[in-house]
PDB file of N, CA and C in Angstrom:
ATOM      1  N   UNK A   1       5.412  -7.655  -4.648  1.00  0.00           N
ATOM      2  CA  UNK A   1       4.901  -8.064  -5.940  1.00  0.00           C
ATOM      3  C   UNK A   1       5.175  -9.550  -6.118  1.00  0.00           C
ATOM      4  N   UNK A   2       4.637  -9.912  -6.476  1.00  0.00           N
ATOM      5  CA  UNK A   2       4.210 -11.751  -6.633  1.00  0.00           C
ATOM      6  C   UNK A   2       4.795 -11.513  -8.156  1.00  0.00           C
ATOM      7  N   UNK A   3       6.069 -12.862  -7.877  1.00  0.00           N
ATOM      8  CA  UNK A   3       7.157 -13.493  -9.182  1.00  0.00           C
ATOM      9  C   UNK A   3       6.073 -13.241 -10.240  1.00  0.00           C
ATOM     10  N   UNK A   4       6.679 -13.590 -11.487  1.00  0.00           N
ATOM     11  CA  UNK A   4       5.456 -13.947 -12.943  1.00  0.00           C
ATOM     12  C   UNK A   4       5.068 -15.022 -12.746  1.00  0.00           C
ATOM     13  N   UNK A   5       5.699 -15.990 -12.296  1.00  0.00           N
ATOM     14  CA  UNK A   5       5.091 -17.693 -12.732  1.00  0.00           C
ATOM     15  C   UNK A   5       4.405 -17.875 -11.345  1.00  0.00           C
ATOM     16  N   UNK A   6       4.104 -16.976 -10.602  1.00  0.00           N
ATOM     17  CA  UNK A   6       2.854 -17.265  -9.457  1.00  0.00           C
ATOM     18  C   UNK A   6       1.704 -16.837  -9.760  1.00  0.00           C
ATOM     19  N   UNK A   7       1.724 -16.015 -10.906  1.00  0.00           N
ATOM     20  CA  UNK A   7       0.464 -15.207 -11.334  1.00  0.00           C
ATOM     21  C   UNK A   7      -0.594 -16.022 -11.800  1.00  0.00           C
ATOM     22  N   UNK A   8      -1.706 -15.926 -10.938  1.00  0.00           N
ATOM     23  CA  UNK A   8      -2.773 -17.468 -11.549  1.00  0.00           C
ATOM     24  C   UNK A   8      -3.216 -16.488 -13.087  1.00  0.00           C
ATOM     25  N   UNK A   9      -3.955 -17.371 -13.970  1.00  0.00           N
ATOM     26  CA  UNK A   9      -4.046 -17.370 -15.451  1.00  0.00           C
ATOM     27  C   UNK A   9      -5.356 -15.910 -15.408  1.00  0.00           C
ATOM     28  N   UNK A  10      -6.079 -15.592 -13.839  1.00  0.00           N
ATOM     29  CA  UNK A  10      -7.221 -15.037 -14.422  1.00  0.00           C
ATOM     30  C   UNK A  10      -6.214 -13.514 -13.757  1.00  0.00           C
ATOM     31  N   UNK A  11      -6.025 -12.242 -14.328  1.00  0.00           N
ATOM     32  CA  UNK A  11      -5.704 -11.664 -13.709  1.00  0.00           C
ATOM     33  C   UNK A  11      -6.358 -10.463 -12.817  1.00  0.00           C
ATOM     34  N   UNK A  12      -7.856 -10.949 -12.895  1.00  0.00           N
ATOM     35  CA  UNK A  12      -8.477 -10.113 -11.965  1.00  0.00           C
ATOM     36  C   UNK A  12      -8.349 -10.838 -10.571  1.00  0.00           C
ATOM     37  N   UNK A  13      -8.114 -12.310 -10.170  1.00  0.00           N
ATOM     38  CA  UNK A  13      -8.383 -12.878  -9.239  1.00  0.00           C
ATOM     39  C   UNK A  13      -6.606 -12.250  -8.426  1.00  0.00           C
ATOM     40  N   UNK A  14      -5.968 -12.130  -8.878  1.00  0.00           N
ATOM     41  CA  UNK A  14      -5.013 -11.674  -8.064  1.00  0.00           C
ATOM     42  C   UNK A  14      -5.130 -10.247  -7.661  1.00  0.00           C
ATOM     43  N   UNK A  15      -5.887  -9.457  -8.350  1.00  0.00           N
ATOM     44  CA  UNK A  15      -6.247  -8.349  -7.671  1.00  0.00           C
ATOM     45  C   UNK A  15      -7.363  -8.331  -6.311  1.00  0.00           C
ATOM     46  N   UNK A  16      -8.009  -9.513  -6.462  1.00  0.00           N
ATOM     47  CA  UNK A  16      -8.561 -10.109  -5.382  1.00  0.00           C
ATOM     48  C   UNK A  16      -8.276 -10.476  -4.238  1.00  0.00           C
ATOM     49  N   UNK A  17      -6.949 -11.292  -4.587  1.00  0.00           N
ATOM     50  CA  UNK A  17      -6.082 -12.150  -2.985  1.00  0.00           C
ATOM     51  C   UNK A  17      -5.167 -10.984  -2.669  1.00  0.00           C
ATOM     52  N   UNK A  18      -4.725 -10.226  -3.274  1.00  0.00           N
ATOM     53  CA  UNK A  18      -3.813  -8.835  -3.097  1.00  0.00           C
ATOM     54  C   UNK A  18      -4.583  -8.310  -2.083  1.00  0.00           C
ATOM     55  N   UNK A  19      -6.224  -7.869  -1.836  1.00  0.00           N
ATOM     56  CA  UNK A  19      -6.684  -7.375  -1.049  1.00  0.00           C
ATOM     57  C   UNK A  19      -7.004  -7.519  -0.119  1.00  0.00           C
ATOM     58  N   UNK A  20      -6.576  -9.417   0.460  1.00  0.00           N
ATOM     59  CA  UNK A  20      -6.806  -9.703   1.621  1.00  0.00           C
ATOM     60  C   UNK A  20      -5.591  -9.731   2.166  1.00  0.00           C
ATOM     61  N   UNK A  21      -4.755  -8.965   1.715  1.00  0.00           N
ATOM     62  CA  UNK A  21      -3.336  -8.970   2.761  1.00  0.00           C
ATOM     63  C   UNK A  21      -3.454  -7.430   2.925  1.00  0.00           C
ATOM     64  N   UNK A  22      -2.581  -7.286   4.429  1.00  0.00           N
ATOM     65  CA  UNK A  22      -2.376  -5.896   4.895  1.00  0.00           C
ATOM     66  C   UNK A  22      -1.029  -5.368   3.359  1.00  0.00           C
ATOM     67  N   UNK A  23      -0.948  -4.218   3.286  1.00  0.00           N
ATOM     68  CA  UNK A  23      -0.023  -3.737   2.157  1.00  0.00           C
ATOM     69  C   UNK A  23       0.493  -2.523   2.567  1.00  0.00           C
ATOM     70  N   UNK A  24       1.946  -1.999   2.905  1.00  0.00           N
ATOM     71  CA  UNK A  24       2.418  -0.926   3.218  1.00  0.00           C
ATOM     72  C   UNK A  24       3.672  -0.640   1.964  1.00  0.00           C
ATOM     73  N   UNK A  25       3.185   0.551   1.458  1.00  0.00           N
ATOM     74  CA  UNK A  25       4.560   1.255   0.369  1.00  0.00           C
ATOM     75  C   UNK A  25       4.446   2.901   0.668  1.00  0.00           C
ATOM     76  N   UNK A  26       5.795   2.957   0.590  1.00  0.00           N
ATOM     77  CA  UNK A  26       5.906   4.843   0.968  1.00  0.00           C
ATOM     78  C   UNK A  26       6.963   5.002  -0.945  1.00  0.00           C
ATOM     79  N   UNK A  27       6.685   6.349  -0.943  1.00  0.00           N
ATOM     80  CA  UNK A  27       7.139   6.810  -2.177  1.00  0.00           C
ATOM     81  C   UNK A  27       7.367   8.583  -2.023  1.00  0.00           C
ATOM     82  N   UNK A  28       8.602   9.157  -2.612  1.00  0.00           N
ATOM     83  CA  UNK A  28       9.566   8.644  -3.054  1.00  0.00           C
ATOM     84  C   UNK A  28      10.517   7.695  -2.013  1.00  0.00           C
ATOM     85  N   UNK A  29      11.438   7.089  -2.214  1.00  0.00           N
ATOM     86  CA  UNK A  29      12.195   6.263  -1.379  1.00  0.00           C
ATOM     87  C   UNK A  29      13.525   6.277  -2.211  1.00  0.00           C
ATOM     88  N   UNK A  30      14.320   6.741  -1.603  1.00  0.00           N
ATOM     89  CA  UNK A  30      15.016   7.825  -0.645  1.00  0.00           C
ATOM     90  C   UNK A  30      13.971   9.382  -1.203  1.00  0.00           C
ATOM     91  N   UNK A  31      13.736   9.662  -0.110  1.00  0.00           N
ATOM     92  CA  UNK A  31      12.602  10.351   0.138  1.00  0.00           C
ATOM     93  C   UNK A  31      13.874  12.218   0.849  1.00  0.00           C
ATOM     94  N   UNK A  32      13.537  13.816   0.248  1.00  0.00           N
ATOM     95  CA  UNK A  32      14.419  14.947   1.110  1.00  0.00           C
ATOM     96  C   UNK A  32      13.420  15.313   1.819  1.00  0.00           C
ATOM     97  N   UNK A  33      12.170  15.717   1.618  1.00  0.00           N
ATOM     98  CA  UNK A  33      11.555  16.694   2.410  1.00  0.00           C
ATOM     99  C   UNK A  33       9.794  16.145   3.043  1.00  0.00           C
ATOM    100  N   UNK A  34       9.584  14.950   1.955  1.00  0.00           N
ATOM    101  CA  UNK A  34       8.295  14.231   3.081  1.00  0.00           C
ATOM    102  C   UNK A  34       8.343  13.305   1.915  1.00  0.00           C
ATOM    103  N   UNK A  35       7.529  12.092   2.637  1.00  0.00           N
ATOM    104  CA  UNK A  35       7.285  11.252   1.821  1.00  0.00           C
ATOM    105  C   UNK A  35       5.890  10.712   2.060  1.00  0.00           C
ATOM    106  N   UNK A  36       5.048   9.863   1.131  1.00  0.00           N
ATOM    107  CA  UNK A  36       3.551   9.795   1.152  1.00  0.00           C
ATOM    108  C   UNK A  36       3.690   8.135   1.421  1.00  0.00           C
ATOM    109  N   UNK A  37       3.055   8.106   2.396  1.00  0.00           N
ATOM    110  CA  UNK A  37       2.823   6.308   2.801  1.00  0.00           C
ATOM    111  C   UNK A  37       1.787   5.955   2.287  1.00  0.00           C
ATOM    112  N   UNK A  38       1.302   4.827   1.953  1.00  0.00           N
ATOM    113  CA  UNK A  38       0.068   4.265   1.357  1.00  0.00           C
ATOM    114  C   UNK A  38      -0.213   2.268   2.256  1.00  0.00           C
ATOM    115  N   UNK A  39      -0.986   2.627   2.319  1.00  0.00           N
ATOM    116  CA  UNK A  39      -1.175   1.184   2.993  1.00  0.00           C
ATOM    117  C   UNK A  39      -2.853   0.795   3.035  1.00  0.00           C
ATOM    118  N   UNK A  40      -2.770  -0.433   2.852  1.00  0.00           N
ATOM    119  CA  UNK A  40      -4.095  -1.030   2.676  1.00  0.00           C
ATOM    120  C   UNK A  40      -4.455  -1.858   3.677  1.00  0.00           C
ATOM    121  N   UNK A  41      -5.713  -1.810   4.421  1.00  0.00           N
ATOM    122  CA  UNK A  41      -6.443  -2.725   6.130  1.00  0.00           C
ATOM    123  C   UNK A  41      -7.406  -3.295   5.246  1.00  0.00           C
ATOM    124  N   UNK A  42      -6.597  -4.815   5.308  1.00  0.00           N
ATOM    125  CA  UNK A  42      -8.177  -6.240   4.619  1.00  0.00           C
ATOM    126  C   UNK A  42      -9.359  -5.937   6.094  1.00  0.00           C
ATOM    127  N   UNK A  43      -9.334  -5.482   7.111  1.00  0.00           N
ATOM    128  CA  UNK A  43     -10.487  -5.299   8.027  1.00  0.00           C
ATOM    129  C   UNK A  43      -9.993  -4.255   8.567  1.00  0.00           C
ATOM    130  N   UNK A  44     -11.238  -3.728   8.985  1.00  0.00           N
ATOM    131  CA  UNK A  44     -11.245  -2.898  10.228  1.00  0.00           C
ATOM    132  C   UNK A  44     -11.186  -3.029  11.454  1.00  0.00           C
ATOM    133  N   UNK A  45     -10.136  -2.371  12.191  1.00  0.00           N
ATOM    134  CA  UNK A  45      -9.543  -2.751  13.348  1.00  0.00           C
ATOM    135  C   UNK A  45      -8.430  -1.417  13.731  1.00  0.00           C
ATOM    136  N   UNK A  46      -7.798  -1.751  15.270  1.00  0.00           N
ATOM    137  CA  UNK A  46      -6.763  -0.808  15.425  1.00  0.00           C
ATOM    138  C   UNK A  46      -5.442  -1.028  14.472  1.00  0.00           C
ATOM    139  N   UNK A  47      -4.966   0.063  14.262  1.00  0.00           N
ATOM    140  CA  UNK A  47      -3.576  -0.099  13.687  1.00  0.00           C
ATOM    141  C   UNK A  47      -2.453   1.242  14.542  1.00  0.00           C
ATOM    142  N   UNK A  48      -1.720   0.750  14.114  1.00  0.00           N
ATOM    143  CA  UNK A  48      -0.852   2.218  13.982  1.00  0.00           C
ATOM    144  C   UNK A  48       0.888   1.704  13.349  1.00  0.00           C
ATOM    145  N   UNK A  49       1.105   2.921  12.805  1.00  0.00           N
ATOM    146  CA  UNK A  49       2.032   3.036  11.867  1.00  0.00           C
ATOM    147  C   UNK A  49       2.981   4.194  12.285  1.00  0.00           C
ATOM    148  N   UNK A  50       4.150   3.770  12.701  1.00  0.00           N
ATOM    149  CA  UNK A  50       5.270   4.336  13.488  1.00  0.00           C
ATOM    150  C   UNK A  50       6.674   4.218  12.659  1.00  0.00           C
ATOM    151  N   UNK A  51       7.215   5.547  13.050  1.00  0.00           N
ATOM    152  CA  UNK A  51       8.719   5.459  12.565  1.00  0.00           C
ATOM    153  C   UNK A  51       9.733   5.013  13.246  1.00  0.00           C
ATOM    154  N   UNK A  52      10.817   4.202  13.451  1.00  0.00           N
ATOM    155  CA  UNK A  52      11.774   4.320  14.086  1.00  0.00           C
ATOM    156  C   UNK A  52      13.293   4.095  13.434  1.00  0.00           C
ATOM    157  N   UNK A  53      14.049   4.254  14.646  1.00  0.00           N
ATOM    158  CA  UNK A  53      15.491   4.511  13.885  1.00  0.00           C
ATOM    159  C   UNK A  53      15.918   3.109  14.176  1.00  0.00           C
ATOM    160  N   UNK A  54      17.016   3.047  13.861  1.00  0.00           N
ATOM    161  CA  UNK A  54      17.845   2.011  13.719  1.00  0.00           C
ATOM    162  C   UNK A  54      18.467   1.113  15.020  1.00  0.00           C
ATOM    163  N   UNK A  55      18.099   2.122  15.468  1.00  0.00           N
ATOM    164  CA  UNK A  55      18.559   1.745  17.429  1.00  0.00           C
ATOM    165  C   UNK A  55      17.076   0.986  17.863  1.00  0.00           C
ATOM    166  N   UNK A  56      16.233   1.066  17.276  1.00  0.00           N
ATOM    167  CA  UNK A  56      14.579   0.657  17.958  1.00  0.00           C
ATOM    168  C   UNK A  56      13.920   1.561  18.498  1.00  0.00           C
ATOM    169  N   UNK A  57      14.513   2.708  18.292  1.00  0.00           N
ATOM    170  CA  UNK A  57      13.973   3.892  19.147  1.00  0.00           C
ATOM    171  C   UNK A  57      12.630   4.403  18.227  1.00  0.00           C
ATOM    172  N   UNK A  58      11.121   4.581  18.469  1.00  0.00           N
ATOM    173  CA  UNK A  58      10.416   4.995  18.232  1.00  0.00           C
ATOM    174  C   UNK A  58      10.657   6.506  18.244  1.00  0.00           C
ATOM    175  N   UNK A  59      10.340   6.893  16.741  1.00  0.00           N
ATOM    176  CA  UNK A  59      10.918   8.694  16.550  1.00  0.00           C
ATOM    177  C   UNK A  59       9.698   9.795  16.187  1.00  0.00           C
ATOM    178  N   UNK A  60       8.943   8.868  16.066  1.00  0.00           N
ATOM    179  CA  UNK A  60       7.475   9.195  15.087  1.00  0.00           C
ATOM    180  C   UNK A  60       6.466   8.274  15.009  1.00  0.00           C
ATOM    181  N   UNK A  61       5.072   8.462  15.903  1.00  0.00           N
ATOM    182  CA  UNK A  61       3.764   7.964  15.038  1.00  0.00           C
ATOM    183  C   UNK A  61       3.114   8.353  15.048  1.00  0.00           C
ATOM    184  N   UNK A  62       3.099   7.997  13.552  1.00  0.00           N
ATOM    185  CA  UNK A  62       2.191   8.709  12.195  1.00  0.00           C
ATOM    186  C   UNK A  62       0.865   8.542  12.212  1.00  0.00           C
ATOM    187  N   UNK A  63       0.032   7.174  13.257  1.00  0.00           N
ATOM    188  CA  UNK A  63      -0.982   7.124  13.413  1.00  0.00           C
ATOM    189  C   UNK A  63      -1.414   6.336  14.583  1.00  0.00           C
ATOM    190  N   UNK A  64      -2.476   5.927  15.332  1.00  0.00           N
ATOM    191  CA  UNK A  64      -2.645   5.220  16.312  1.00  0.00           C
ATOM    192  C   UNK A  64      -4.118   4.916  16.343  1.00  0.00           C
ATOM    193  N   UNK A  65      -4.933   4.367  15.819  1.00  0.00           N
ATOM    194  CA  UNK A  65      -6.232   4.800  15.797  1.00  0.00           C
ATOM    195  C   UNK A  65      -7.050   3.461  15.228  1.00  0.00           C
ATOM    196  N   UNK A  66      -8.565   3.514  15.432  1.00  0.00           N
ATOM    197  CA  UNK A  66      -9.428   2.279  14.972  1.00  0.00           C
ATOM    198  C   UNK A  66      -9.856   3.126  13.608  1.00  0.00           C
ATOM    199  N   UNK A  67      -9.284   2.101  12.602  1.00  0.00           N
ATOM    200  CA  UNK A  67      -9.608   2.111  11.265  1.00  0.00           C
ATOM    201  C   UNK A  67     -10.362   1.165  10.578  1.00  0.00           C
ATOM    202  N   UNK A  68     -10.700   2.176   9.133  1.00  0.00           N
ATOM    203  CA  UNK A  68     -12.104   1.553   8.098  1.00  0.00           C
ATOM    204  C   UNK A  68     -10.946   0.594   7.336  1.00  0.00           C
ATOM    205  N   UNK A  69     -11.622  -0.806   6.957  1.00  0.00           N
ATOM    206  CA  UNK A  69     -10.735  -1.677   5.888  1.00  0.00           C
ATOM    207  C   UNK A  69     -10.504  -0.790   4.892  1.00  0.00           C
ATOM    208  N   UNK A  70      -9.414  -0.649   3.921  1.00  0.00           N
ATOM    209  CA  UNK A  70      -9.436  -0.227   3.140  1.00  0.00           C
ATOM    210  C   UNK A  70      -7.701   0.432   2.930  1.00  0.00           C
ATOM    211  N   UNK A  71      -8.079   1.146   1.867  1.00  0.00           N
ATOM    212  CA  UNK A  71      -6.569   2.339   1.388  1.00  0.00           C
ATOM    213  C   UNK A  71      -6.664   3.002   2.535  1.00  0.00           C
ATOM    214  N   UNK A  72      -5.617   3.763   3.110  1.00  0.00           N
ATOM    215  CA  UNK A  72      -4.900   4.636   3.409  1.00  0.00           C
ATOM    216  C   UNK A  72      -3.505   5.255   3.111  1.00  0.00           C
ATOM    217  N   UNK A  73      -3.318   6.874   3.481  1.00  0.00           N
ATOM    218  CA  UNK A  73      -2.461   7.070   3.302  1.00  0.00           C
ATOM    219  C   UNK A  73      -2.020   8.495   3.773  1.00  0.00           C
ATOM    220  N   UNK A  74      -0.803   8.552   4.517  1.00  0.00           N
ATOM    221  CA  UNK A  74      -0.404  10.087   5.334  1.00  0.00           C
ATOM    222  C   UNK A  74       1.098  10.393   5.032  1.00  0.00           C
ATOM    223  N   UNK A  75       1.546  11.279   5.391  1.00  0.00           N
ATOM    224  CA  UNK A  75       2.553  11.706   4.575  1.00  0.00           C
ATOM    225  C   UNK A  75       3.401  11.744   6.207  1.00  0.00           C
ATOM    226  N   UNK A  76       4.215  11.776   6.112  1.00  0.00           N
ATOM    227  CA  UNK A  76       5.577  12.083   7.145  1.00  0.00           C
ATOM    228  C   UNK A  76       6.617  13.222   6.719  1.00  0.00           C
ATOM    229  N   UNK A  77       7.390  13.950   7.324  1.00  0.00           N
ATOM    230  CA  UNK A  77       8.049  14.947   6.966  1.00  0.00           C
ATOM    231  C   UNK A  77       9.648  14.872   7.464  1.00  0.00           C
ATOM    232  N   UNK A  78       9.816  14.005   7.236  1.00  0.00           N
ATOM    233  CA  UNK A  78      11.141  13.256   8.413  1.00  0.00           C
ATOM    234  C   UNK A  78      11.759  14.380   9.638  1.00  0.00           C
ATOM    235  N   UNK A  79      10.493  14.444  10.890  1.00  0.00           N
ATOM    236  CA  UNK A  79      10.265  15.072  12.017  1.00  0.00           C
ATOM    237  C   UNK A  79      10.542  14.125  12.745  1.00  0.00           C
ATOM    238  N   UNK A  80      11.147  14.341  13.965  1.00  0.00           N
ATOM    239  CA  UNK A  80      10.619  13.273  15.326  1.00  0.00           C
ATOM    240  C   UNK A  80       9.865  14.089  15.413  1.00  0.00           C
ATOM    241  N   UNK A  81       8.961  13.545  17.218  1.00  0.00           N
ATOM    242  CA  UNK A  81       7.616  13.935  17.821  1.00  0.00           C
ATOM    243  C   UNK A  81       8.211  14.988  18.217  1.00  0.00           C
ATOM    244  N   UNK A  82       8.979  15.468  18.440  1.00  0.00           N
ATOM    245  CA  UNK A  82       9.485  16.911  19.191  1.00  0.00           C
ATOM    246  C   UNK A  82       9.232  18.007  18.032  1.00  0.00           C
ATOM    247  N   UNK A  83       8.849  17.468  16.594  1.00  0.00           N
ATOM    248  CA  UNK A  83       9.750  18.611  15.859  1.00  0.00           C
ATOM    249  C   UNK A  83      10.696  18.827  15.058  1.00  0.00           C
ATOM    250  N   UNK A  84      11.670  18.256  15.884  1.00  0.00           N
ATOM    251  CA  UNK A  84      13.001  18.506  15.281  1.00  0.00           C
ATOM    252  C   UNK A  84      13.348  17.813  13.902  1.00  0.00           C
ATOM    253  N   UNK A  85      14.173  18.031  13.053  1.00  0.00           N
ATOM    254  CA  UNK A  85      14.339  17.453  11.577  1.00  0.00           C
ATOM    255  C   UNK A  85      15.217  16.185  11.908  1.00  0.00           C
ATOM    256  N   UNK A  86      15.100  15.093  11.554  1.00  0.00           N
ATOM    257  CA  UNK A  86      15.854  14.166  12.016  1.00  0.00           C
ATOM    258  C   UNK A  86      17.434  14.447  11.031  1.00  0.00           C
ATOM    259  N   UNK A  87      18.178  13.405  11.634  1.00  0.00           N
ATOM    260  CA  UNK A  87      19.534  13.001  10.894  1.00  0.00           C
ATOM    261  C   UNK A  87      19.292  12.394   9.402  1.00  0.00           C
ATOM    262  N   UNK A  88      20.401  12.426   8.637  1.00  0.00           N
ATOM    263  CA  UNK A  88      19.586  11.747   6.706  1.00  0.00           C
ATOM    264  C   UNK A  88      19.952  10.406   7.739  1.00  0.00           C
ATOM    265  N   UNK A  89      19.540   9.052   7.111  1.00  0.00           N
ATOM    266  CA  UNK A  89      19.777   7.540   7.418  1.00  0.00           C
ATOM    267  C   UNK A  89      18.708   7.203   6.686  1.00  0.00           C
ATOM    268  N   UNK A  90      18.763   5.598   7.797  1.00  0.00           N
ATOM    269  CA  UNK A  90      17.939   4.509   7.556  1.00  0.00           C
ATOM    270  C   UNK A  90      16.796   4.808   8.538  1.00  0.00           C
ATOM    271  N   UNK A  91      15.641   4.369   8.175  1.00  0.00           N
ATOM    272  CA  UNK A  91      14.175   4.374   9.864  1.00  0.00           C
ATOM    273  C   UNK A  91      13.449   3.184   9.036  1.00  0.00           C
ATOM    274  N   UNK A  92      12.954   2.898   9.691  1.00  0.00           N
ATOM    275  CA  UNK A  92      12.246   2.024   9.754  1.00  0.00           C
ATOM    276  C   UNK A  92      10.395   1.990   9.825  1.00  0.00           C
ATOM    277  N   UNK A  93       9.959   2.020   8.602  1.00  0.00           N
ATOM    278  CA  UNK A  93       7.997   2.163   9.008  1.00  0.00           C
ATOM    279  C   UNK A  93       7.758   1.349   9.329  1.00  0.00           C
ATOM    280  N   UNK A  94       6.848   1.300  10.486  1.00  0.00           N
ATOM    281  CA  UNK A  94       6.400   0.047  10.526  1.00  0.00           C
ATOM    282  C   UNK A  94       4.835  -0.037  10.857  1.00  0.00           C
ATOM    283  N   UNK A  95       3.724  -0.902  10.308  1.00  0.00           N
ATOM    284  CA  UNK A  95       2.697  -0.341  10.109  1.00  0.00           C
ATOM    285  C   UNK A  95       1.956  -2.095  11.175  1.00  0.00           C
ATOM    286  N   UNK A  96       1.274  -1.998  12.276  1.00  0.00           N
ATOM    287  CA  UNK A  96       1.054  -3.057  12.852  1.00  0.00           C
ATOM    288  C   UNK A  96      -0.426  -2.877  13.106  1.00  0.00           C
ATOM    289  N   UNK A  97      -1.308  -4.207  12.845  1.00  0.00           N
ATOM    290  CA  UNK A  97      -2.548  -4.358  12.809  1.00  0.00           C
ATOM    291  C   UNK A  97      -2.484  -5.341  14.288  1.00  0.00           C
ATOM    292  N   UNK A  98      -3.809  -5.909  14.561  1.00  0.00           N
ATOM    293  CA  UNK A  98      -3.877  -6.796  16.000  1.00  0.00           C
ATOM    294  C   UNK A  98      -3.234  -8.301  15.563  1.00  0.00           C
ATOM    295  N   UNK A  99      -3.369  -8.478  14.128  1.00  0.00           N
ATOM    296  CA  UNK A  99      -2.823  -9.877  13.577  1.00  0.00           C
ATOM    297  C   UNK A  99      -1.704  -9.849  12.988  1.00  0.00           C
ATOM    298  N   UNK A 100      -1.422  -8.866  12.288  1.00  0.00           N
ATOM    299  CA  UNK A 100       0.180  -8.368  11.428  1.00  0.00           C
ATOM    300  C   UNK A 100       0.143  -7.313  11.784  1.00  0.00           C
ATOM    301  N   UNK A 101       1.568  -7.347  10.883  1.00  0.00           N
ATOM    302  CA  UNK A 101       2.815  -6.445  11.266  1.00  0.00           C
ATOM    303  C   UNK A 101       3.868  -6.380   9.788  1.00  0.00           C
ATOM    304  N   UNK A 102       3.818  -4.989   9.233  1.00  0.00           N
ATOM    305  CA  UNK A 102       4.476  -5.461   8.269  1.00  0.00           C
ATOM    306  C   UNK A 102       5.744  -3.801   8.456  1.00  0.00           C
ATOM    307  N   UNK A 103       7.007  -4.222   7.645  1.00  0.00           N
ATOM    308  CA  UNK A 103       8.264  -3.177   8.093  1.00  0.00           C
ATOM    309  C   UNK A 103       8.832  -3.005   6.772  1.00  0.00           C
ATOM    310  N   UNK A 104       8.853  -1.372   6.457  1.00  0.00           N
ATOM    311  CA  UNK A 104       9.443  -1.052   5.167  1.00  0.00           C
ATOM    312  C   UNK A 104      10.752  -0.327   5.279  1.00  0.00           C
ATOM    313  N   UNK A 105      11.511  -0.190   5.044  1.00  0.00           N
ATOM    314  CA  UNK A 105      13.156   1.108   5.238  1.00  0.00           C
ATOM    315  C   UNK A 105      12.579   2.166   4.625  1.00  0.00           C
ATOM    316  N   UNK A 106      13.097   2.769   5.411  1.00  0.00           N
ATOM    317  CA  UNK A 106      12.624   4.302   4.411  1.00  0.00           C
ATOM    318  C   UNK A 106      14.372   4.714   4.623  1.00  0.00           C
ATOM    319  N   UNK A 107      14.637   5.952   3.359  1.00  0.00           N
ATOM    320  CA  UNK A 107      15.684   6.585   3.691  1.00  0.00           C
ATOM    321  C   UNK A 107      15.159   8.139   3.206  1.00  0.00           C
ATOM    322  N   UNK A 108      15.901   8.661   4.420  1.00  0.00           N
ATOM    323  CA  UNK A 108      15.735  10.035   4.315  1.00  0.00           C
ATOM    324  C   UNK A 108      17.114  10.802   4.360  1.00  0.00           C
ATOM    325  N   UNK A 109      17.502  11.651   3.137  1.00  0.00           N
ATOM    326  CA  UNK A 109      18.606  12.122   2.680  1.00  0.00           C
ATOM    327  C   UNK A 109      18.475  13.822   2.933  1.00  0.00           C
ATOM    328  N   UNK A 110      19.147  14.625   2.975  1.00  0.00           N
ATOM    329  CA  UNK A 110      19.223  16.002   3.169  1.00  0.00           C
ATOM    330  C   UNK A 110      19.995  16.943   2.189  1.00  0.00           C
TER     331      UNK A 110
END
């Protein structure tokens, strides 16, 4: 979210420049049993959006695929790829386009 005193005077035009940036938010955060990611592609292109732990270890991805500009959004169930229910902690989303790359914490509690 952009300070108050960056906010230009028209406030539709910031709903404008908001849409040319990539945008990743998951909710709830600290999140028990799944949580809903939401993220926005200013173009269409490959992305994918992966979980990992704290070690760098990739535990989960959530997507891998050529996508429409726009909203998205998929839910996670704090699984690794095996299945298994992970440990409560810290992971890491991380949602990467061919030009960015953007990284949110997630916490998942039990």
């Amino acid at each position: 979210m952009l300070p108050t005193h960056a906010l230009p005077a028209h406030p539709g035009l910031a709903v404008e420049a908001a849409e040319a940036f990539l945008q990743l938010d998951a909710s709830p955060n600290p999140f028990r049993e799944q949580v809903a990611i939401r993220f926005y592609l200013p173009e269409a292109g490959p992305a994918a959006l992966e979980v990992y732990n704290l070690n760098g270890q990739r535990v989960w991805r959530l997507e891998a695929a050529l996508l429409d500009a726009g909203r998205h959004e998929r839910v996670w169930d704090g699984k690794a790829g095996g299945g298994q229910g992970l440990a409560p902690g810290v992971y890491l989303l991380r949602l990467q386009t061919q030009s960015q790359a953007l990284v949110k914490k997630l916490t998942l509690v039990r």
